[in-house]
Protein backbone atom coordinates (compact mmCIF):
# COMPACT_ATOMS: atom_id res chain seq x y z
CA UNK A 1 -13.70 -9.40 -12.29
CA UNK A 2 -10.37 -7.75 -12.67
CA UNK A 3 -9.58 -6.36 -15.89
CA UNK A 4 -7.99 -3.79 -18.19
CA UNK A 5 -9.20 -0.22 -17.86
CA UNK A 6 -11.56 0.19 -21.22
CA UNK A 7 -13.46 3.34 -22.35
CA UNK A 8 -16.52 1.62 -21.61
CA UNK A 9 -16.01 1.79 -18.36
CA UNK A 10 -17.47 4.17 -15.88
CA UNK A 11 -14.33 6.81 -14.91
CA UNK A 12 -16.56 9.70 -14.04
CA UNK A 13 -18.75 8.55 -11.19
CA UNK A 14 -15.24 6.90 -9.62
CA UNK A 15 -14.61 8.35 -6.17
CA UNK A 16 -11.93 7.42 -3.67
CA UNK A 17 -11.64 10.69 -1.39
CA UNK A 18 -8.08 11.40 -2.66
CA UNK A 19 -8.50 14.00 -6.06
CA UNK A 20 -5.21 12.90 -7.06
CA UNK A 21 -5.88 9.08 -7.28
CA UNK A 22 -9.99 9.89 -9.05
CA UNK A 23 -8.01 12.55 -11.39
CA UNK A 24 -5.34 9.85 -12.54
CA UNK A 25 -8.24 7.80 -13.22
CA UNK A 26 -10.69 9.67 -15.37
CA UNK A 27 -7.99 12.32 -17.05
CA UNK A 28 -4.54 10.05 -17.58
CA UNK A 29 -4.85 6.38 -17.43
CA UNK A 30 -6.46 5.76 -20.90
CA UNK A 31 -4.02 7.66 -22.33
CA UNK A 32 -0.95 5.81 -20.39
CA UNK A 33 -2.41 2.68 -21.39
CA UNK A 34 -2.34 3.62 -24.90
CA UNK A 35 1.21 5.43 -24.79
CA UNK A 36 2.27 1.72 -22.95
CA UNK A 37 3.19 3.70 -20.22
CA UNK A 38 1.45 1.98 -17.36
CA UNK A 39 -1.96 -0.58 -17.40
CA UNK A 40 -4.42 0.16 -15.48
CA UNK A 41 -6.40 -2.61 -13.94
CA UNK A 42 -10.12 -2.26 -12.80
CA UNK A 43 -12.61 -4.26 -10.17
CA UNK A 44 -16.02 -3.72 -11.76
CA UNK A 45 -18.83 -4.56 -10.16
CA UNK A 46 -21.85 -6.52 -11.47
CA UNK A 47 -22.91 -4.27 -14.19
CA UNK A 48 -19.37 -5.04 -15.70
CA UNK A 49 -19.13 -0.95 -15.96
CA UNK A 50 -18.73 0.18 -12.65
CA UNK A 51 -15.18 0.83 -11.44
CA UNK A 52 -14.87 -0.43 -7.67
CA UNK A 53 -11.44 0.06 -7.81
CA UNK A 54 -8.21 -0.02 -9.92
CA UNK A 55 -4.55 -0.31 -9.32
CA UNK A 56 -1.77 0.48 -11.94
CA UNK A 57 1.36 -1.78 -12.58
CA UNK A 58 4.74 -0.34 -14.50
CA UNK A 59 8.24 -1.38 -15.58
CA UNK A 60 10.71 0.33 -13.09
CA UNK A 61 13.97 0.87 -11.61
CA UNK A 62 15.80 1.40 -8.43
CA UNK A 63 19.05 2.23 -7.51
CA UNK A 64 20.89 -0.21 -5.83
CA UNK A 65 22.31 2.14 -3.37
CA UNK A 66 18.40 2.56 -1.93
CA UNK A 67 17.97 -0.86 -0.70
CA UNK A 68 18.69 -1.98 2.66
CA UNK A 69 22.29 -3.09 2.93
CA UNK A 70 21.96 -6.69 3.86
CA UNK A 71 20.20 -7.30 0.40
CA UNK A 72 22.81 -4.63 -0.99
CA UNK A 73 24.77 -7.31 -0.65
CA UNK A 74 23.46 -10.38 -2.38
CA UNK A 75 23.09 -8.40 -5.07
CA UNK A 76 25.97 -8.20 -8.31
CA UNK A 77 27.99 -4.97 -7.96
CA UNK A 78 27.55 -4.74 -11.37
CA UNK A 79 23.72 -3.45 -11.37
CA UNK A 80 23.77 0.33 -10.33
CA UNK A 81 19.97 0.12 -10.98
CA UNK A 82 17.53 -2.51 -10.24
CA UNK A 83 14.67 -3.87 -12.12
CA UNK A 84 11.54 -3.31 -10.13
CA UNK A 85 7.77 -3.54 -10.96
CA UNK A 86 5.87 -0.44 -9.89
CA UNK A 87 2.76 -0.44 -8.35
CA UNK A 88 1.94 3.04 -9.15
CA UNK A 89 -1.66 3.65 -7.61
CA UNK A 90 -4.12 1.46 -5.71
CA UNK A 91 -7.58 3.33 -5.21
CA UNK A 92 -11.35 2.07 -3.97
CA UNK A 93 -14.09 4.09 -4.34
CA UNK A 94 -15.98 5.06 -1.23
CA UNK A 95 -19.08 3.12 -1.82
CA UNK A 96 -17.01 0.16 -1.92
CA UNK A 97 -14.57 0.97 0.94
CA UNK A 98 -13.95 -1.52 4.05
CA UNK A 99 -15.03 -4.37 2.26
CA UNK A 100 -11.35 -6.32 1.48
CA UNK A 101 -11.40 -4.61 -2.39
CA UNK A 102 -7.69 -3.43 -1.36
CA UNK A 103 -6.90 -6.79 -0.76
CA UNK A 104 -8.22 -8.21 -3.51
CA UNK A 105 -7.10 -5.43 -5.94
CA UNK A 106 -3.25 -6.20 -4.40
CA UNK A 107 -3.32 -9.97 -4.54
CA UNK A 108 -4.00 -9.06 -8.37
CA UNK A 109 -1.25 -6.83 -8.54
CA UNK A 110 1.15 -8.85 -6.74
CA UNK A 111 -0.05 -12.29 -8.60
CA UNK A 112 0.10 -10.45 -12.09
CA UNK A 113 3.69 -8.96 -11.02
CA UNK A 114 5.05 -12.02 -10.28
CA UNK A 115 3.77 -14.01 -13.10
CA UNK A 116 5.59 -11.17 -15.22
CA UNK A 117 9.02 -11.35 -13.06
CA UNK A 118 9.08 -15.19 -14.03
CA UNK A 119 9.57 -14.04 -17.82
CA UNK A 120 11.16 -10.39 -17.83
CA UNK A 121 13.06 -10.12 -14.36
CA UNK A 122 11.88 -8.00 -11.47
CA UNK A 123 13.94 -7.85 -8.29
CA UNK A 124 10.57 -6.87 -6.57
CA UNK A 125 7.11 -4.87 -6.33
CA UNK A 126 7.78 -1.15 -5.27
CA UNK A 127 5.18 1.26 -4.57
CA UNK A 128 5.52 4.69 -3.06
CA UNK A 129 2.52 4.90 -0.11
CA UNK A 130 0.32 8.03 -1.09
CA UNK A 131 0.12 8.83 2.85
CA UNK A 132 0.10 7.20 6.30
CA UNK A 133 -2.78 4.64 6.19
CA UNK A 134 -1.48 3.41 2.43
CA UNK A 135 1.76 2.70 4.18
CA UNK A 136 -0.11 0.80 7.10
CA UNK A 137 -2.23 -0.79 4.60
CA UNK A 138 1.06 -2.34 2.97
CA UNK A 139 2.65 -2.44 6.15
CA UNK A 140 0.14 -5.67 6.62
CA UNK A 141 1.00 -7.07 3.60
CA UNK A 142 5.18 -6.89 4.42
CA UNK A 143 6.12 -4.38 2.58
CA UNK A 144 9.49 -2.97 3.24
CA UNK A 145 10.46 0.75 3.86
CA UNK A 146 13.29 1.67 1.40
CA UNK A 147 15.89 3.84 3.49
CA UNK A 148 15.14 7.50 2.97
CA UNK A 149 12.56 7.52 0.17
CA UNK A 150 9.27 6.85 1.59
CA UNK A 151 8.61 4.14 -1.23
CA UNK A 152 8.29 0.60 0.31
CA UNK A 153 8.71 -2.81 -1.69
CA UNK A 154 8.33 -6.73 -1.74
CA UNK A 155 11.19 -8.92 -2.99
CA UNK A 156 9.48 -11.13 -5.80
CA UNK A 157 11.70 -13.79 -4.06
CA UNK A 158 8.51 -13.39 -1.28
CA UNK A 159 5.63 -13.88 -3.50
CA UNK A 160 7.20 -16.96 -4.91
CA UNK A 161 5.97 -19.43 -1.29
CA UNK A 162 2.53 -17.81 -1.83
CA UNK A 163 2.19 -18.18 -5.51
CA UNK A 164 3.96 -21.33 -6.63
CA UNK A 165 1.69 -24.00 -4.35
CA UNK A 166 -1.77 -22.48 -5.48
């Protein structure tokens, strides 16, 4: 079950092998929840405690200067910036690891995204690859590389033939 990160849950015992991504977890994310900063999603386990993995979704913008130019240009001129949905973090701890969590944690993400973009507007789903095998690992999934930024994104536009026939 994927849900909203709660205090109940277990934070401390999370581990994903990247101190950045377990730090977010158990120091900041309750508190960007609460400031409305960013949720924080969570894959418990059985117990309903247990944090498998989590993934964080925010409002965001791009300029429209960073996108490739052939979608530069179906774009108004009138939008310097772009609304985007950020997909912040995606983490699995390493119990739970090679087992299609990541997969299931983004088809969340991407679902919930675009189930949002339907009422608010979101061009499409950026997130910014933490190293070389996050990029692969959306690489699968079609991501995009954004020209000279390292970030990578999805056009909503995309999610709409896998979403709207379910």
């Amino acid at each position: 079950m994927i849900k909203l990160l709660e205090s109940r849950h277990n934070k401390k015992d999370f581990d994903c092998g990247k101190d950045l991504l377990n730090n977010y977890l158990k120091n900041q994310a309750g508190q960007d929840i609460k400031r409305k900063l960013s949720g924080c999603f969570v894959l418990l386990d059985n117990t309903n405690v247990t944090i498998c993995g989590y993934y964080t979704l925010s409002n965001n913008s791009i300029p429209l200067n960073s996108l490739p130019n052939e979608i530069q240009k179906k774009l108004p001129k009138s939008y310097t910036s772009i609304p985007t949905t950020l997909l912040g973090r995606l983490a699995i701890d390493l119990k739970y690891q090679g087992k299609g969590i990541g997969k299931i944690l983004l088809i969340d993400a991407l679902k919930r995204s675009y189930e949002i973009a339907k009422e608010i507007g979101s061009f499409a789903i950026i997130v910014d690859p933490i190293d070389e095998a996050a990029s692969k690992f959306y690489k699968k999934y079609d991501f995009i590389d954004l020209p000279d930024s390292g970030k990578m994104f999805l056009a909503i536009n995309t999610l709409k033939q896998l979403f709207e026939n379910e």
